[in-house]
C-alpha atoms as a PDB file:
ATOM      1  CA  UNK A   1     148.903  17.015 203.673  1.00  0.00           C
ATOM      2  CA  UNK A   2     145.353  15.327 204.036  1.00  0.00           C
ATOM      3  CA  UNK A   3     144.259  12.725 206.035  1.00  0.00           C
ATOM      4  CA  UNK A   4     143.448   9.292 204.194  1.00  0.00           C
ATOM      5  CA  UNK A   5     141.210   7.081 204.851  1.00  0.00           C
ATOM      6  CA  UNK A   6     142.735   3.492 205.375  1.00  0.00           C
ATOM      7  CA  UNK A   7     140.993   0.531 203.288  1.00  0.00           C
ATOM      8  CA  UNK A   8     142.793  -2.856 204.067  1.00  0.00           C
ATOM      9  CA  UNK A   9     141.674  -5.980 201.997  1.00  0.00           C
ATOM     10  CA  UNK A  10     142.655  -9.380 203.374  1.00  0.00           C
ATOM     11  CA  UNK A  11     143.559 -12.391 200.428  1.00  0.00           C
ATOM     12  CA  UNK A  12     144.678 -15.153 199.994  1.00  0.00           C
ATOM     13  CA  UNK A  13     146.495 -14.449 196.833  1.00  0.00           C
ATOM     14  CA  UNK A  14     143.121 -16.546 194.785  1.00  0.00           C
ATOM     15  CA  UNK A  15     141.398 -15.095 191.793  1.00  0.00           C
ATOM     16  CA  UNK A  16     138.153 -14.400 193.794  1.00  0.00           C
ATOM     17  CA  UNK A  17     140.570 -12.197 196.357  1.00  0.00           C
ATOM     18  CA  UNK A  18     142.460 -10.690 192.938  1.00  0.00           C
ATOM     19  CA  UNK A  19     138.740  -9.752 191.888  1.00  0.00           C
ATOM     20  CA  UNK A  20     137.874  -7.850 195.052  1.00  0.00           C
ATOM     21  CA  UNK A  21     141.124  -6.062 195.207  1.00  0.00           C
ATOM     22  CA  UNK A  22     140.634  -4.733 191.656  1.00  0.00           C
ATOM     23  CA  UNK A  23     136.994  -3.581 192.593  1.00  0.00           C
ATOM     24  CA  UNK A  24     137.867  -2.033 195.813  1.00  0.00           C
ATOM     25  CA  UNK A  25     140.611  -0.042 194.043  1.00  0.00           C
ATOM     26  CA  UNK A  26     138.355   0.889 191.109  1.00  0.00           C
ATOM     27  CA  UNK A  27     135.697   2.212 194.154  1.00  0.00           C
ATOM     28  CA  UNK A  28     138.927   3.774 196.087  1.00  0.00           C
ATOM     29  CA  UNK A  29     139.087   7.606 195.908  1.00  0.00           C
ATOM     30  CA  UNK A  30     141.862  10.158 196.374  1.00  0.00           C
ATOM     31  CA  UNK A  31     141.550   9.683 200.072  1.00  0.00           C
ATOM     32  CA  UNK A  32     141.746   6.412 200.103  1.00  0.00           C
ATOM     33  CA  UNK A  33     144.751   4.328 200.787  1.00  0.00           C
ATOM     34  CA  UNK A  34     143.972   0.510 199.915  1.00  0.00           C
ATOM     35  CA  UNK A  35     146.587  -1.926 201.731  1.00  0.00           C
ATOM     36  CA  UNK A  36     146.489  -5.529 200.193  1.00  0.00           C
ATOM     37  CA  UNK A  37     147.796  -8.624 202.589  1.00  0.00           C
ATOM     38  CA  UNK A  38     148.222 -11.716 201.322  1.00  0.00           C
ATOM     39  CA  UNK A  39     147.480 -13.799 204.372  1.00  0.00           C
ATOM     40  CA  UNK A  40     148.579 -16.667 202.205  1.00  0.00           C
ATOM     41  CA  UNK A  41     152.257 -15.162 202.336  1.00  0.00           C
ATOM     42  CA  UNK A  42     151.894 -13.568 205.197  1.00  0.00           C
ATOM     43  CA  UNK A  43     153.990 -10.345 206.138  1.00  0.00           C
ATOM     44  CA  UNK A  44     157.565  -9.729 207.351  1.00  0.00           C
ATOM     45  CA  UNK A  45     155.740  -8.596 210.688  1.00  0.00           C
ATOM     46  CA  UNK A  46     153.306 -10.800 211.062  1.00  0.00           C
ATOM     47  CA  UNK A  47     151.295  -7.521 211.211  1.00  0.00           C
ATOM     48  CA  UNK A  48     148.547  -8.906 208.313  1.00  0.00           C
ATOM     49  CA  UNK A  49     147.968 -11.479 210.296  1.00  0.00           C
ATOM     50  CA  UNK A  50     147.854 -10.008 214.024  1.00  0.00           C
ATOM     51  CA  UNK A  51     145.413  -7.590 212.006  1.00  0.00           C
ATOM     52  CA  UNK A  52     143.348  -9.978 210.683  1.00  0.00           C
ATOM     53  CA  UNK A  53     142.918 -11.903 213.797  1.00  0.00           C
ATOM     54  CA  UNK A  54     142.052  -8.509 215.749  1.00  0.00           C
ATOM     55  CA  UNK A  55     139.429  -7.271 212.985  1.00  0.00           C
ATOM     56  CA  UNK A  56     138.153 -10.745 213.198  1.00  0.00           C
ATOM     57  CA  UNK A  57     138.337 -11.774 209.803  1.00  0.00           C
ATOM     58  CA  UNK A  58     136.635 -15.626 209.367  1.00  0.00           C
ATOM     59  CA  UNK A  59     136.925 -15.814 205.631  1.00  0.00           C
ATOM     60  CA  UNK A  60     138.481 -13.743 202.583  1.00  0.00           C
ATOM     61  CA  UNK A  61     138.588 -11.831 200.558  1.00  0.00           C
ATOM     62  CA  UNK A  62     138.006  -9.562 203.376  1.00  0.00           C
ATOM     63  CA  UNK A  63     138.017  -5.834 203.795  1.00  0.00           C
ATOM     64  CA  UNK A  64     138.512  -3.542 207.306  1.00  0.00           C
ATOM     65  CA  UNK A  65     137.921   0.596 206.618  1.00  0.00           C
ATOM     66  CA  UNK A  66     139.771   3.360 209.128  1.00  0.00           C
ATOM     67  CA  UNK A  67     140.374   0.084 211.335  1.00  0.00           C
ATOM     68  CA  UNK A  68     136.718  -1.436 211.382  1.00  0.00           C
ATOM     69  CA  UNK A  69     135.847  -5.152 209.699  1.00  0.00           C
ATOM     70  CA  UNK A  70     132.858  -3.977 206.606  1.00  0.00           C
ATOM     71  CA  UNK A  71     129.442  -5.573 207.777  1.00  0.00           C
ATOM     72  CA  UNK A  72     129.691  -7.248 204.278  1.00  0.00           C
ATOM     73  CA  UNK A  73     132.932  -9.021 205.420  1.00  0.00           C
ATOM     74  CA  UNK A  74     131.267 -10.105 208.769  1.00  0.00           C
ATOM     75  CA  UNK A  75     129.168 -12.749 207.160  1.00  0.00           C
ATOM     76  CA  UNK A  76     129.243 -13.969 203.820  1.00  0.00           C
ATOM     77  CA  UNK A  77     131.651 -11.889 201.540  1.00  0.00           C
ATOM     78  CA  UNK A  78     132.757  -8.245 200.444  1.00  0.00           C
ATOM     79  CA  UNK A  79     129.576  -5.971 198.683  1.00  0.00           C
ATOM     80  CA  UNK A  80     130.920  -2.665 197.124  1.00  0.00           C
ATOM     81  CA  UNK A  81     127.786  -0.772 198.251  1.00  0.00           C
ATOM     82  CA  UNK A  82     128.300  -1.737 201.987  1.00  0.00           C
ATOM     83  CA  UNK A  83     131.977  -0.389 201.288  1.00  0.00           C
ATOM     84  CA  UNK A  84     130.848   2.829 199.637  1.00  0.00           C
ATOM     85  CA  UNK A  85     128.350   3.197 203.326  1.00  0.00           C
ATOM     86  CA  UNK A  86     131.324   2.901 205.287  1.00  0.00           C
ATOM     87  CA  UNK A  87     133.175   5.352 203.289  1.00  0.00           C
ATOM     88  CA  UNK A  88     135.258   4.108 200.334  1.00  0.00           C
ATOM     89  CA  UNK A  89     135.342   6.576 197.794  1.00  0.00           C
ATOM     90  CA  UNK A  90     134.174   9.290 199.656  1.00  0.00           C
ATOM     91  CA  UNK A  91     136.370  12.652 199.801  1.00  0.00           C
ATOM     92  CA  UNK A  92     137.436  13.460 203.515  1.00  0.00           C
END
C-alpha cells in the first residue's frame, strides 16, 4: 500500500467552489486523495469545520495539501500552478 498525499478543498457548495473541485481533481494524481467539505453543510463531526478554522481558511473555495493551507488560498483564491508547487499531481 502507498502513501497518498491528502488534498482537501473547502466549499461552499457554489458553482465557483464546484469549478475548483473539478480542476483540482482533473490536476489530482494517483497519489492523491482529494477530500471535498461543504462548509455550507457542514460535517457529521464538525471535523470540516474545526479543519478549516485550524488551516485558517478566510474565504472559499479553498484548498489545504498533506495538512498545509496553498499560498494561493492564503490571499485571494485557489491557482492550479501554486497547487501543482505544493505537490498535487505529483507521484510520491
Amino acid at each position: 500500500m502507498s502513501q497518498k498525499r491528502t488534498v482537501e478543498v473547502f466549499t461552499a457548495g457554489c458553482p465557483v467552489c464546484e469549478d475548483t473541485v473539478k480542476q483540482v481533481q482533473k490536476a489530482a494524481c494517483s497519489s492523491c486523495e482529494v477530500i471535498v467539505y461543504d462548509l455550507n453543510k457542514g460535517c457529521e463531526t464538525n471535523e470540516c469545520r474545526d479543519k478549516a478554522k485550524e488551516y485558517g481558511v478566510k474565504s472559499v473555495p479553498a484548498v489545504a495539501i498533506d495538512g498545509k493551507l496553498a499560498s494561493c488560498c492564503t490571499s485571494g483564491g485557489v491557482d492550479i500552478e501554486t497547487l501543482k508547487k505544493a505537490g498535487l499531481g505529483q507521484l510520491i
